[in-house]
Protein backbone atom coordinates (compact mmCIF):
# COMPACT_ATOMS: atom_id res chain seq x y z
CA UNK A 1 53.42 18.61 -50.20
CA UNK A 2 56.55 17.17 -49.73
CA UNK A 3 58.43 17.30 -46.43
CA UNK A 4 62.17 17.79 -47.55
CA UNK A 5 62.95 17.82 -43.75
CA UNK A 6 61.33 14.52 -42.99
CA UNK A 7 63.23 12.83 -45.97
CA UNK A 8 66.48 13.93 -45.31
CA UNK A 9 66.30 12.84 -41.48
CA UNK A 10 64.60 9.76 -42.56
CA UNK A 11 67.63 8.97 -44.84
CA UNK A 12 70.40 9.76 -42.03
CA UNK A 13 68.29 7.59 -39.23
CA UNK A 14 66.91 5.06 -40.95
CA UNK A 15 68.94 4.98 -44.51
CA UNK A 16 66.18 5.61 -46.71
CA UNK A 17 63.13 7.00 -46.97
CA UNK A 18 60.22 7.08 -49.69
CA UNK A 19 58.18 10.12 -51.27
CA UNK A 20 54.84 10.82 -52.23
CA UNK A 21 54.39 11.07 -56.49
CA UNK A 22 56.65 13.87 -57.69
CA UNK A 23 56.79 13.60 -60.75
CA UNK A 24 53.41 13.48 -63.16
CA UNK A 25 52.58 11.24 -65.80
CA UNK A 26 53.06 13.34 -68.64
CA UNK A 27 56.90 13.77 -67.27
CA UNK A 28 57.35 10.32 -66.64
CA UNK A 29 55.97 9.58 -70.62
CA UNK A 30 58.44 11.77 -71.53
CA UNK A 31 61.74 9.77 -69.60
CA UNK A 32 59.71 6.61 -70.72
CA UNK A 33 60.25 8.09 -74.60
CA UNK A 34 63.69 9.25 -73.93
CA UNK A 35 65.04 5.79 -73.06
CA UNK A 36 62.52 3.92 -75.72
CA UNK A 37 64.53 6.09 -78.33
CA UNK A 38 68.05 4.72 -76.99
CA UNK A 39 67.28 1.27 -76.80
CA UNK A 40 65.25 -0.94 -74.80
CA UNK A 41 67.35 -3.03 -72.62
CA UNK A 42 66.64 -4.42 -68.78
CA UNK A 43 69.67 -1.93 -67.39
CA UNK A 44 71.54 0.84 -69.25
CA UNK A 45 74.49 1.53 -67.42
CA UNK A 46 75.95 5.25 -67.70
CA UNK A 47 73.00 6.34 -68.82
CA UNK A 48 73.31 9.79 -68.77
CA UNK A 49 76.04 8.90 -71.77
CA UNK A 50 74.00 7.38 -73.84
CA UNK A 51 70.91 9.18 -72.99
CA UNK A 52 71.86 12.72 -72.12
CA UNK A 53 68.34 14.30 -71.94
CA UNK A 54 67.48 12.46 -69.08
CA UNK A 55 68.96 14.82 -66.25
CA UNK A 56 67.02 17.84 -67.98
CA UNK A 57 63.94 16.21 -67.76
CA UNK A 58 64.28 14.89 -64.45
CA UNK A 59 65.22 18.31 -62.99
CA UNK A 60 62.89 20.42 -64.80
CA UNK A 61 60.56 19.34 -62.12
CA UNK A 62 60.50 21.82 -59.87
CA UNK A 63 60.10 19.80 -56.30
CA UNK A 64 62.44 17.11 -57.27
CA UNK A 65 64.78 20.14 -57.90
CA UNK A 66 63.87 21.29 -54.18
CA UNK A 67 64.49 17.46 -52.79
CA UNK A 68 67.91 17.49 -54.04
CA UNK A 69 68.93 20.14 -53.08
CA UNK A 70 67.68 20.03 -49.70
CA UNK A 71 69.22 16.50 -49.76
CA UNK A 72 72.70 17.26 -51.07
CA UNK A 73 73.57 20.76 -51.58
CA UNK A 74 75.70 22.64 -54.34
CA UNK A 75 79.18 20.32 -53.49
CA UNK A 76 77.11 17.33 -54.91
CA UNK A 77 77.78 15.68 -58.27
CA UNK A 78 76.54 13.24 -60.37
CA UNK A 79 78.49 9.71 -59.83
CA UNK A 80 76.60 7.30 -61.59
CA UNK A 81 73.25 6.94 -63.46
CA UNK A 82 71.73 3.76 -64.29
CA UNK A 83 68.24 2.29 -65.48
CA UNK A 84 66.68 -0.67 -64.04
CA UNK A 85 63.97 -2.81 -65.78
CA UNK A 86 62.18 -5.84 -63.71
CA UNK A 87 59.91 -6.79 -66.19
CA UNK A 88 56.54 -8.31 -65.83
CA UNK A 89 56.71 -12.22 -64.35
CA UNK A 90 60.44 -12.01 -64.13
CA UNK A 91 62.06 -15.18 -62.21
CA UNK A 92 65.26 -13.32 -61.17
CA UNK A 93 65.38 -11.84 -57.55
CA UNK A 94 68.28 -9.72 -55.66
CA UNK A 95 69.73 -11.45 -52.62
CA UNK A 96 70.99 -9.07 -49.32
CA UNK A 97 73.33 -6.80 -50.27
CA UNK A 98 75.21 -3.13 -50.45
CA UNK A 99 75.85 -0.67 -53.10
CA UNK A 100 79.72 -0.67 -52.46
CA UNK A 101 81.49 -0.08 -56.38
CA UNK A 102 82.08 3.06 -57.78
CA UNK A 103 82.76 3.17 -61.38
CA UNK A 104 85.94 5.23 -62.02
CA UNK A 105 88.12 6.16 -65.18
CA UNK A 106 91.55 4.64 -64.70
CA UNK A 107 93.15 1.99 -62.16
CA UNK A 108 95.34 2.99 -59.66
CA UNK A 109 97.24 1.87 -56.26
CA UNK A 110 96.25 4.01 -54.06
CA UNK A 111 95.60 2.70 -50.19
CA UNK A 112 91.55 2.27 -49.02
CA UNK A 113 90.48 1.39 -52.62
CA UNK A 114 90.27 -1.94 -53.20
CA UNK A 115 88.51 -5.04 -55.02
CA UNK A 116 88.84 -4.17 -58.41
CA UNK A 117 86.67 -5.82 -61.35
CA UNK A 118 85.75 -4.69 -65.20
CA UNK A 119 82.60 -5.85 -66.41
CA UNK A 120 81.12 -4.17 -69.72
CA UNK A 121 84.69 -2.27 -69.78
CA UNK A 122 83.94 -0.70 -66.85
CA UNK A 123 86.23 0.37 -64.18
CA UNK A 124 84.65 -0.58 -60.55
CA UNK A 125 86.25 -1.03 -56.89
CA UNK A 126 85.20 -0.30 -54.13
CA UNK A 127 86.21 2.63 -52.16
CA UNK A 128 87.05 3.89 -48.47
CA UNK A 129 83.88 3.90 -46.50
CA UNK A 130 83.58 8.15 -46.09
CA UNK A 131 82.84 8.20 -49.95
CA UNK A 132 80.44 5.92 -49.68
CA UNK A 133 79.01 7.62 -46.71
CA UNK A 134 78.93 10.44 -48.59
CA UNK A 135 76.87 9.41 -51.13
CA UNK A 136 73.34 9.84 -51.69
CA UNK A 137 71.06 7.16 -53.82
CA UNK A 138 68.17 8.56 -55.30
CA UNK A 139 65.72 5.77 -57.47
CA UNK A 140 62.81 7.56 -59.53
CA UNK A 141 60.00 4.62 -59.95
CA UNK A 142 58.36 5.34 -63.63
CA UNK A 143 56.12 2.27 -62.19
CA UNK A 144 53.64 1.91 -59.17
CA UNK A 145 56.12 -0.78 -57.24
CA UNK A 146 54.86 -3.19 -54.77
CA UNK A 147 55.80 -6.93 -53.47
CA UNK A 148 54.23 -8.37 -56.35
CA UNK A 149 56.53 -6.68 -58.74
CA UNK A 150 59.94 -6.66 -57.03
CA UNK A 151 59.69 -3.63 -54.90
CA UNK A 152 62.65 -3.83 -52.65
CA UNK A 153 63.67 -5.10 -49.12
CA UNK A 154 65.44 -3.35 -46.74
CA UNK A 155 66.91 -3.26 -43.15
CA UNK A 156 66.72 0.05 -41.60
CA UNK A 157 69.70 1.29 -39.72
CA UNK A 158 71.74 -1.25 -41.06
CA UNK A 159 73.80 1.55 -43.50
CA UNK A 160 75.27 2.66 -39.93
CA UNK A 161 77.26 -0.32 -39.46
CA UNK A 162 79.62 0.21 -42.58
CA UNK A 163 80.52 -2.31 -45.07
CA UNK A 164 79.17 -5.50 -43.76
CA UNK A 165 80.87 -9.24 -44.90
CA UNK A 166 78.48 -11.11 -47.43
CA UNK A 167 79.05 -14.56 -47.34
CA UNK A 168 78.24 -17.94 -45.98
CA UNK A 169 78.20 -16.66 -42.52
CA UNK A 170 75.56 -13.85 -43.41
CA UNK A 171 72.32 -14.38 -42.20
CA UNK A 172 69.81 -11.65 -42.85
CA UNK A 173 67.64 -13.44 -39.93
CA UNK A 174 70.27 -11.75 -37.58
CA UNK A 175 68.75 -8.18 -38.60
CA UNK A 176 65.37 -6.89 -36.70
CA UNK A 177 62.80 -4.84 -39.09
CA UNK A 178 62.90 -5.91 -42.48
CA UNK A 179 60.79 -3.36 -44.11
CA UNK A 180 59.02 -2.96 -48.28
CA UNK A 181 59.59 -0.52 -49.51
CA UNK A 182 56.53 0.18 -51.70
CA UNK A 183 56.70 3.35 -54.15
CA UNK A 184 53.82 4.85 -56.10
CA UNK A 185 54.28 5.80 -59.78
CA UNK A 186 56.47 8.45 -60.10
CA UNK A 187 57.31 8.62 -56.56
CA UNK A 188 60.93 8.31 -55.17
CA UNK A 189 62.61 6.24 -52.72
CA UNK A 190 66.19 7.77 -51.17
CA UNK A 191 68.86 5.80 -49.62
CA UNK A 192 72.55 4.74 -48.29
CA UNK A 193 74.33 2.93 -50.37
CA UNK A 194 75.76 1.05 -47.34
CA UNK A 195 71.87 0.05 -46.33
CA UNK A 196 70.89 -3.78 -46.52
CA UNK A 197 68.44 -4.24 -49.83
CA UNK A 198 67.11 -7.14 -51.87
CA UNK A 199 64.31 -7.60 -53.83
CA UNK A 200 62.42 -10.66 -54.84
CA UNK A 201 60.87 -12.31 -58.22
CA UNK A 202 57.88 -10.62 -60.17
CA UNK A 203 55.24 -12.00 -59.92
CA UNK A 204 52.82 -9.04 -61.53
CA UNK A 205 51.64 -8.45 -65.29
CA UNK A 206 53.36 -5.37 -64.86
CA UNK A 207 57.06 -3.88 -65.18
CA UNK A 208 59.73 -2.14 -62.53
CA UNK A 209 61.03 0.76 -64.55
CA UNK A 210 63.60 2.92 -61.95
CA UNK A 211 66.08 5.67 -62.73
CA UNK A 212 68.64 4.71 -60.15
CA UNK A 213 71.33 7.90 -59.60
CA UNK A 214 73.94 8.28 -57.23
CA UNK A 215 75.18 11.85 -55.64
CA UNK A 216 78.46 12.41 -53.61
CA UNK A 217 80.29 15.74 -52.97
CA UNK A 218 84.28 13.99 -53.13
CA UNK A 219 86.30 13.66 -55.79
CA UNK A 220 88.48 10.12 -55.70
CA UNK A 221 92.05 9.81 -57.72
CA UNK A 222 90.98 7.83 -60.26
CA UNK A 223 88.13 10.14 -61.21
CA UNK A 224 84.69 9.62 -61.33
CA UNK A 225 83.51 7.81 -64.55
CA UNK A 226 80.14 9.19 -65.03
CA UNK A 227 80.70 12.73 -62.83
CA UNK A 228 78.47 15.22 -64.33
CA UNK A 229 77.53 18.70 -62.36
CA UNK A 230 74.32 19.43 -61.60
């Protein structure tokens, strides 16, 4: 059974936290089939846009349902949806990092936003630190994920000390706890975007499938790109 109330003081104290398997593998064949039929590709950005059954599937599960709601609440929205691929042997790896862009319709001046980029014709910057805050990451693993196949790092705590300067001076040893977080097949991990994560090479025979999707309850000026209402 899954302890909603654990999770969701997990994710305040520590910045994330990791389920037991939620979802079964006849649901995750059927998100597996979904994306298959829109493409294969190692990450499909907006991908409730160009795979729009996705969110039904996912929340036709009844305790996932329960999770999020217990998690975020009815003022919660959809901000962004992505899938991840690591496949099998892959020689890429993630250094240290935080999940600070938002992906937003239109560009405009407005103070606290800041660092603006388009990649793929996408809007990003990154906003004032309360939205971000405010939002909730929630990554459903469609594989067993483990060190072996790029299961990822983390500091705990570290989303409590806002946005923190990446660069030459960075030095993860400087951090205490380092922790893997390993996820069972069709088990979920929840987290701050503002927490410390990486992830290193594969070196398994088999993939890192992971429905990454982002909640927040504010609206910014230049509008969500991917808002969708749960």
């Amino acid at each position: 059974m899954i302890n909603n109330k654990l999770h969701k003081n997990e994710l305040q104290y520590n910045g994330f936290s990791i389920t037991e398997r939620i979802f079964s593998k006849s649901e995750l064949n059927q998100m597996i089939l979904a994306l298959e039929e829109n493409g294969k590709s190692f990450a499909v950005r907006q991908l409730v846009e160009k795979c729009p059954e996705i969110l039904s599937l996912i929340f036709q599960n009844k305790v996932f349902k329960e999770l999020y709601n217990d998690l975020c609440g009815m003022e919660y929205f959809l901000t962004k949806a992505i899938f991840f691929n690591k496949p099998k042997m892959s020689n890429w790896f993630v250094s240290y990092h935080q999940d600070l862009s938002i992906s937003v319709k239109h560009k405009s001046k407005v103070e606290g936003y800041e660092n603006w980029t388009l990649k793929n014709n996408q809007l990003g910057v990154i906003p004032p630190k309360q939205i971000l805050n405010n939002t909730v990451t929630i990554r459903i693993h469609l594989d067993r994920t483990d060190e072996s196949n790029g299961a990822l790092k983390v500091i705990p705590k570290s989303h409590s000390e806002g946005i923190i300067r990446i660069d030459e001076t960075f030095k993860v040893n400087n951090y205490k706890g380092e922790s893997l977080c390993e996820v069972e097949e069709g088990g979920v991990m929840i987290m701050k975007p503002l927490l410390l994560h990486a992830s290193e090479r594969s070196t398994s025979n088999f993939d890192r499938r992971v429905i990454h999707l982002e909640f927040c309850n504010t609206d910014v000026p230049m509008e969500w790109l991917e808002k969708k209402i749960i």
